[in-house]
Protein backbone atom coordinates (compact mmCIF):
# COMPACT_ATOMS: atom_id res chain seq x y z
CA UNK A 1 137.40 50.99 45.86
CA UNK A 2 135.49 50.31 42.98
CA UNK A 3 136.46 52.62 39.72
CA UNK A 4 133.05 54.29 39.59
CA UNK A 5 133.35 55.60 43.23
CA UNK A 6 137.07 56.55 42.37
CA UNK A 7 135.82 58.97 39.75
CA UNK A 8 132.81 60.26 41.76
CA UNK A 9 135.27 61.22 44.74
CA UNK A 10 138.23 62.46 42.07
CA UNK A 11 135.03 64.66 40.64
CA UNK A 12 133.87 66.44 44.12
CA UNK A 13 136.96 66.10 45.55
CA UNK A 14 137.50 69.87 45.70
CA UNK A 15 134.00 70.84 47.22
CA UNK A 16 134.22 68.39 49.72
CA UNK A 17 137.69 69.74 50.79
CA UNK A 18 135.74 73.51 50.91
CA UNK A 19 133.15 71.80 52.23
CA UNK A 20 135.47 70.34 55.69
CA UNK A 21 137.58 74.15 54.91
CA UNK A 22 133.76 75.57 55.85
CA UNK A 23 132.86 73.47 58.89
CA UNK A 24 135.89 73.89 60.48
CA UNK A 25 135.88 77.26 60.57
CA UNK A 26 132.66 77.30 61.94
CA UNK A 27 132.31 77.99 66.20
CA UNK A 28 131.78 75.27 68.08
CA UNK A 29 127.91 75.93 69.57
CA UNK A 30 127.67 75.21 73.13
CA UNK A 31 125.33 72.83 74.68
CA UNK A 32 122.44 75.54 75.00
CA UNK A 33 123.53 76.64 71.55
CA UNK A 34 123.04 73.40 70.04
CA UNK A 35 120.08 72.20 72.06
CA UNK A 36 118.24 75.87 70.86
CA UNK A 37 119.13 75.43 67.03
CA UNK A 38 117.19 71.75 67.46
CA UNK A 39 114.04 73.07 69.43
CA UNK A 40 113.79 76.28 67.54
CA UNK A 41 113.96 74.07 63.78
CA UNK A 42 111.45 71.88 65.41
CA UNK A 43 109.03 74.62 65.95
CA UNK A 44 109.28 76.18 62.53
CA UNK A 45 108.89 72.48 61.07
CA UNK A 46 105.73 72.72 63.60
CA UNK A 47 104.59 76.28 62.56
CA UNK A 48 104.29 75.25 58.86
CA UNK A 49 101.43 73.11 59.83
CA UNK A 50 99.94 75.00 63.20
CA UNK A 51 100.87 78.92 63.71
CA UNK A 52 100.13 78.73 66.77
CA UNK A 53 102.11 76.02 67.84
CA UNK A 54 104.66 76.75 70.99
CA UNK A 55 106.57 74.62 72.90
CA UNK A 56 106.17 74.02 76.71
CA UNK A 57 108.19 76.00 79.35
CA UNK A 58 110.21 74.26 81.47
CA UNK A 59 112.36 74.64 84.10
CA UNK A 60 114.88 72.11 84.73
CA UNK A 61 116.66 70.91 87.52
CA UNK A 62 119.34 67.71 87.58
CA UNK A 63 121.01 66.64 90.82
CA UNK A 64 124.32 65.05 90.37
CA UNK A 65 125.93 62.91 93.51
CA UNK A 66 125.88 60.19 95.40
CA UNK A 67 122.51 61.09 97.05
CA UNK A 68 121.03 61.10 93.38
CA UNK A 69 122.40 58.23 91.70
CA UNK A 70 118.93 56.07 91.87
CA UNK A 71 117.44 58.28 89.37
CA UNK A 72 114.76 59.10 91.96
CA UNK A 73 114.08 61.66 94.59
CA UNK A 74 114.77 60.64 98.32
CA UNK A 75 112.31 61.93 100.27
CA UNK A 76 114.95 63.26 102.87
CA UNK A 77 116.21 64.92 99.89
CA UNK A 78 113.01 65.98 98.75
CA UNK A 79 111.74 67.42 101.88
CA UNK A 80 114.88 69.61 102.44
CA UNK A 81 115.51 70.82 98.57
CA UNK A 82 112.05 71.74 97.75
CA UNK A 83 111.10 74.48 100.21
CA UNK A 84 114.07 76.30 99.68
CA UNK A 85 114.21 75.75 95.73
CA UNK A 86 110.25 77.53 96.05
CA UNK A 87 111.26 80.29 97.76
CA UNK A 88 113.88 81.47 95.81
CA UNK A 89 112.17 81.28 92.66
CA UNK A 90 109.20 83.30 94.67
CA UNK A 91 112.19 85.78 95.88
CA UNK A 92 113.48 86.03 91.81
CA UNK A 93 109.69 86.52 90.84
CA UNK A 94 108.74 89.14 92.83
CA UNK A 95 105.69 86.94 93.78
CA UNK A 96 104.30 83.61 94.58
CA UNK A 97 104.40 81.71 91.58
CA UNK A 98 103.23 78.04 91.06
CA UNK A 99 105.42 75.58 89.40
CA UNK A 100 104.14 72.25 89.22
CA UNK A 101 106.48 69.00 89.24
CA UNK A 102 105.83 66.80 86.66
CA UNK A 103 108.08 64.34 86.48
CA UNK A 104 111.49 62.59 87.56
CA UNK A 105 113.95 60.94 85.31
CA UNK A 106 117.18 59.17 85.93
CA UNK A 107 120.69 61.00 84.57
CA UNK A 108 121.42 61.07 87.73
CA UNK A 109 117.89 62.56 88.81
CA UNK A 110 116.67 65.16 87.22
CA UNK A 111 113.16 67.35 88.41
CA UNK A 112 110.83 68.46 85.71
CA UNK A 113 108.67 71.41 86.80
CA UNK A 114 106.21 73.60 84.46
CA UNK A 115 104.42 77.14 85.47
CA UNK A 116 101.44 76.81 86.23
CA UNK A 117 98.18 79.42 85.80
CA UNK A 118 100.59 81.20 83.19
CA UNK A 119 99.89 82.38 79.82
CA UNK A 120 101.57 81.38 76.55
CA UNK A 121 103.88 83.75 74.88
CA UNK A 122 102.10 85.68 71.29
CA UNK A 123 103.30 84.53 68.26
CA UNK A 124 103.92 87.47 66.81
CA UNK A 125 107.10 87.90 68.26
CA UNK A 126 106.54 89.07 71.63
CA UNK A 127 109.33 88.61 73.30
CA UNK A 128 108.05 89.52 76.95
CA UNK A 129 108.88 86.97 79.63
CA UNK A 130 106.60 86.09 82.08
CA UNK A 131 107.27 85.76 85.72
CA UNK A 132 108.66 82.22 86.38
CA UNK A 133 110.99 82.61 83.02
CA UNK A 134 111.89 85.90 84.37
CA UNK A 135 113.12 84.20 87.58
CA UNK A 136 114.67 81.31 86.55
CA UNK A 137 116.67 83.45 84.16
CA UNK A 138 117.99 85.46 86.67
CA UNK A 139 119.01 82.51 89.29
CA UNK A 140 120.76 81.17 86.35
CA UNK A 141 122.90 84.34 86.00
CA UNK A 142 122.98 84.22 89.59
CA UNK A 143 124.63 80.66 89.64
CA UNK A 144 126.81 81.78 87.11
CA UNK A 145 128.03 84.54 89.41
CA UNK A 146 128.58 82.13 92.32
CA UNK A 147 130.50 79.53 90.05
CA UNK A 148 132.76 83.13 89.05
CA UNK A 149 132.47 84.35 92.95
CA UNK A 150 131.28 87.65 91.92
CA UNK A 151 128.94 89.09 94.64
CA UNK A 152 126.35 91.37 93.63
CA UNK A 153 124.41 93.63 96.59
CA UNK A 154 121.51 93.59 93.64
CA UNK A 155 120.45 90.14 94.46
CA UNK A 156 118.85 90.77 97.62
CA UNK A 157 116.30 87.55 98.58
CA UNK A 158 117.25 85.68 95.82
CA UNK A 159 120.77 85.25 96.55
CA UNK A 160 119.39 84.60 100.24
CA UNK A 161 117.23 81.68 98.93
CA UNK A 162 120.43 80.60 96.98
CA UNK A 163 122.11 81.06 100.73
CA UNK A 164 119.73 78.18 101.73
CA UNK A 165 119.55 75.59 98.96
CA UNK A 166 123.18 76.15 98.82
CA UNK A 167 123.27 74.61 102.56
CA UNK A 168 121.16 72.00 101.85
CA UNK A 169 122.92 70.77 98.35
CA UNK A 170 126.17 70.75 100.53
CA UNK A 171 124.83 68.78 103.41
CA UNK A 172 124.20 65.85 100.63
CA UNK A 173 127.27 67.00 99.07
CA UNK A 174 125.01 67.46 95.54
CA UNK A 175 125.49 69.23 92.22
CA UNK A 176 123.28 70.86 90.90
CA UNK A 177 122.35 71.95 87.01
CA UNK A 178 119.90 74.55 86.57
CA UNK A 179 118.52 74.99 82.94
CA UNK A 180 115.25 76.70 81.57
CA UNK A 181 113.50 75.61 77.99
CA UNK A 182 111.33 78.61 77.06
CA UNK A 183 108.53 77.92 74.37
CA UNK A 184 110.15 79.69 71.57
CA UNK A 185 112.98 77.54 71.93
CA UNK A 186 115.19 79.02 73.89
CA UNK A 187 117.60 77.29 76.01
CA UNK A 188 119.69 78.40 78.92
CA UNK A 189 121.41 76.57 81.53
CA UNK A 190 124.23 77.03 84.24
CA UNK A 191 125.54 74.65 87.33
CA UNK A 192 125.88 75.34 90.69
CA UNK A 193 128.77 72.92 91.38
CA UNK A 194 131.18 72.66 95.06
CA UNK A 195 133.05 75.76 94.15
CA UNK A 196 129.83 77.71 93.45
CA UNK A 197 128.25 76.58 97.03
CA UNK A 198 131.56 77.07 98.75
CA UNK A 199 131.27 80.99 97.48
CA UNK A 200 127.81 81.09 98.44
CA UNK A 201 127.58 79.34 102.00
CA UNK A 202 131.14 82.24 102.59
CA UNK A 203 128.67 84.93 101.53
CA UNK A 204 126.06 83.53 104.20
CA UNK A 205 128.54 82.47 106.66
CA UNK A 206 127.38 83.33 110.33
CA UNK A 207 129.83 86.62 111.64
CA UNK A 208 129.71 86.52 115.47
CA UNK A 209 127.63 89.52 116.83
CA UNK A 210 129.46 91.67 119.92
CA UNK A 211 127.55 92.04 122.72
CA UNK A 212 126.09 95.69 122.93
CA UNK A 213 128.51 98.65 125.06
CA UNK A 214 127.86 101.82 126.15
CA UNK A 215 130.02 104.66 124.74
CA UNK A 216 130.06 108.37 124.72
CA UNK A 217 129.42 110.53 121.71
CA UNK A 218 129.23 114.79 121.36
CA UNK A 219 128.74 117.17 119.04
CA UNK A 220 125.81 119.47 117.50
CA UNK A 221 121.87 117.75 116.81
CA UNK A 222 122.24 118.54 112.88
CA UNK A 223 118.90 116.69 111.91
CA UNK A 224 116.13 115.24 113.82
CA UNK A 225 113.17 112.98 112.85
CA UNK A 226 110.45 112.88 115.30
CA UNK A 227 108.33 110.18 113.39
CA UNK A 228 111.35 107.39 113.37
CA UNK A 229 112.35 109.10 116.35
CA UNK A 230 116.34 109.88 114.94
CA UNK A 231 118.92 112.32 115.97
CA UNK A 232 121.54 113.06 114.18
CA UNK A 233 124.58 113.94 115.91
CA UNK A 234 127.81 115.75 113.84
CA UNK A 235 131.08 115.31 116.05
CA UNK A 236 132.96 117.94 114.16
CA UNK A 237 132.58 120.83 112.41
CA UNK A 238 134.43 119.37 109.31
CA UNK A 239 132.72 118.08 106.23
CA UNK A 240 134.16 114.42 107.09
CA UNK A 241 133.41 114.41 110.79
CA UNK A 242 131.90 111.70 111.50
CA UNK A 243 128.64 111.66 112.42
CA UNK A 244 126.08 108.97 114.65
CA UNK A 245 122.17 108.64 114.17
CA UNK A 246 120.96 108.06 117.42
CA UNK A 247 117.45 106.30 117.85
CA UNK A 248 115.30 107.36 120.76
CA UNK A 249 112.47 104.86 122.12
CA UNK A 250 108.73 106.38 121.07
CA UNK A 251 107.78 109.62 122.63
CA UNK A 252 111.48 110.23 124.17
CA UNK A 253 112.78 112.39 121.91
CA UNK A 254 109.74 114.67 122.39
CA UNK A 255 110.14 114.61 126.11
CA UNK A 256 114.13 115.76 125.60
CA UNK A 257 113.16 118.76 124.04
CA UNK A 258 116.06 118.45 121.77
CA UNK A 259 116.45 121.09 119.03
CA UNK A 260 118.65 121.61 115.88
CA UNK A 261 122.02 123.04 116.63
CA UNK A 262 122.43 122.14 120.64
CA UNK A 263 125.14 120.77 121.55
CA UNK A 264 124.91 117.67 123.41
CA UNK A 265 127.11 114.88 125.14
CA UNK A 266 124.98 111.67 124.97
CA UNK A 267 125.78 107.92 126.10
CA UNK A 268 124.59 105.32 124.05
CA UNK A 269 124.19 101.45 123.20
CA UNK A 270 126.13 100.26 119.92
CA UNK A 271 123.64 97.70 118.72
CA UNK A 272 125.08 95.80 115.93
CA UNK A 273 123.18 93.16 113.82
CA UNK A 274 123.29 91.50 110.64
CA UNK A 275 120.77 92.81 107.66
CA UNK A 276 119.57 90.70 105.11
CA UNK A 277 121.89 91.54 102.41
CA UNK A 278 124.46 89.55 104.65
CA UNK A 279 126.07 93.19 105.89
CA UNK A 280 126.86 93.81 109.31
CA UNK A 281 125.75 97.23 110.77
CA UNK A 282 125.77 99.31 113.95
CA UNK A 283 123.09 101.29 115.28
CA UNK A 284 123.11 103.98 118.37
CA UNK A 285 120.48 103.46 120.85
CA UNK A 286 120.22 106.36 123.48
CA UNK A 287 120.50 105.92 127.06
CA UNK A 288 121.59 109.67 129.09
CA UNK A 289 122.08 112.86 128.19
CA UNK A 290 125.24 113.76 129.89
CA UNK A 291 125.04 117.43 129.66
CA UNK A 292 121.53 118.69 129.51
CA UNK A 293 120.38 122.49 129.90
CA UNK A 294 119.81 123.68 132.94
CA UNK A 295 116.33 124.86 134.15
């Protein structure tokens, strides 16, 4: 080391020891931390010239696997992944929305797609997100939930669109990394790996149904609704009896002349079925009154 340099270094020796002191203190930024800092210092470079520069949305989807290593999209693949991967955004949305594919690159392959028919964000900090942001955001935090196997009942469609592209990524046994790029510069990401679609395909996994039996139920006609056609039948007197909602085929319950307060011995069909939250549910069809009035 040449005597010059020696000095040089012996001279800023102590700020570049506060210096290191400094950055190591400092949090290590995530990926989307790191990738936000770069596209949001980009777009204030870009400002300076154009205020009403923006970046473009995009939402981001890389498939990791053997069925993805050629950088490209198998059309067996393609065909399956797509449909569902549409409807749950759709599901998220609230609403059709159109997002365009515009391109494939290798790493293993990733899917480029862009909104399409929406309209940019203001500039003047409006922070209002627009339909496809606001549904990629929330499959993201729904991914995140499935990688943490936290079920929520709020998810509704969504989580039944994840039910199917979760089926389809584990028939090609594929990974897959969601991430959105918003045009502020925003990043946010998440990845729906084997444990995540092992939660998920549990959540959706078929429960076998039991064939609908006849049973007996009595007790007082506490509510009736002759538009849905619904009796309500209380077995107890209690608080915390239990009580049965019986449905009645159109017209019949008119016909029965049933009234609030009789008591009644009915049989009925258990019905049970799944809904499309995933939850399994009985319902009370009527079939005889066991103990009507006499004439």
């Amino acid at each position: 080391m040449s005597a010059t340099r020696a000095r040089l270094l012996a001279k800023h020796q102590a700020e570049l020891d506060q210096w290191h002191l400094e950055q190591a203190g400092q949090p290590v930024l995530s990926e989307d931390e790191y990738d936000t800092l770069q596209r949001v210092q980009w777009l204030e470079g870009a400002r300076s010239y154009d205020p009403g520069a923006n970046l473009a949305e995009e939402f981001v989807l890389r498939l990791r696997g053997e069925a993805a290593e050629a950088g490209g999209l198998d059309l067996s693949v393609g065909g399956a992944l797509l449909k569902p991967l549409h409807e749950m955004v759709a599901a998220a949305a609230e609403r059709d929305v159109k997002l365009l594919l515009v391109g494939v690159s290798p790493g293993s392959t990733v899917l480029h797609f862009r909104p399409q028919d929406e309209v940019p964000a203001a500039v003047d900090g409006d922070q209002s997100q627009l339909p496809v942001e606001s549904a990629v955001r929330k499959i993201i935090e729904l991914v995140d939930a499935a990688e943490a196997g936290t079920r929520s009942e709020v998810w509704g469609e969504t989580e039944k669109g994840l039910g199917h592209l979760a089926r389809v990524l584990d028939n090609f046994d594929l990974t897959a990394d969601f991430r959105w790029m918003d045009s502020a510069g925003g990043v946010k990401s998440s990845s729906l790996t084997e444990r995540g679609r092992a939660n998920v395909l549990t959540w959706h996994a078929p429960v076998p149904l039991a064939e609908p039996f006849q049973m007996g139920i009595s007790g007082r006609i506490t509510e009736l609704k002759g538009d849905s056609g619904e009796a309500k039948v209380k077995t107890g007197a209690s608080r915390k009896s239990k009580a049965y909602t019986v449905h009645f085929e159109p017209g019949q319950l008119i016909s029965l002349h049933l009234t609030l307060g009789t008591s009644v011995a009915f049989t009925v069909e258990e019905r049970t079925r799944i809904t499309r939250g995933g939850d399994v549910v009985s319902e009370y069809h009527f079939v005889s009154w066991d103990n009507p009035p006499s004439e």
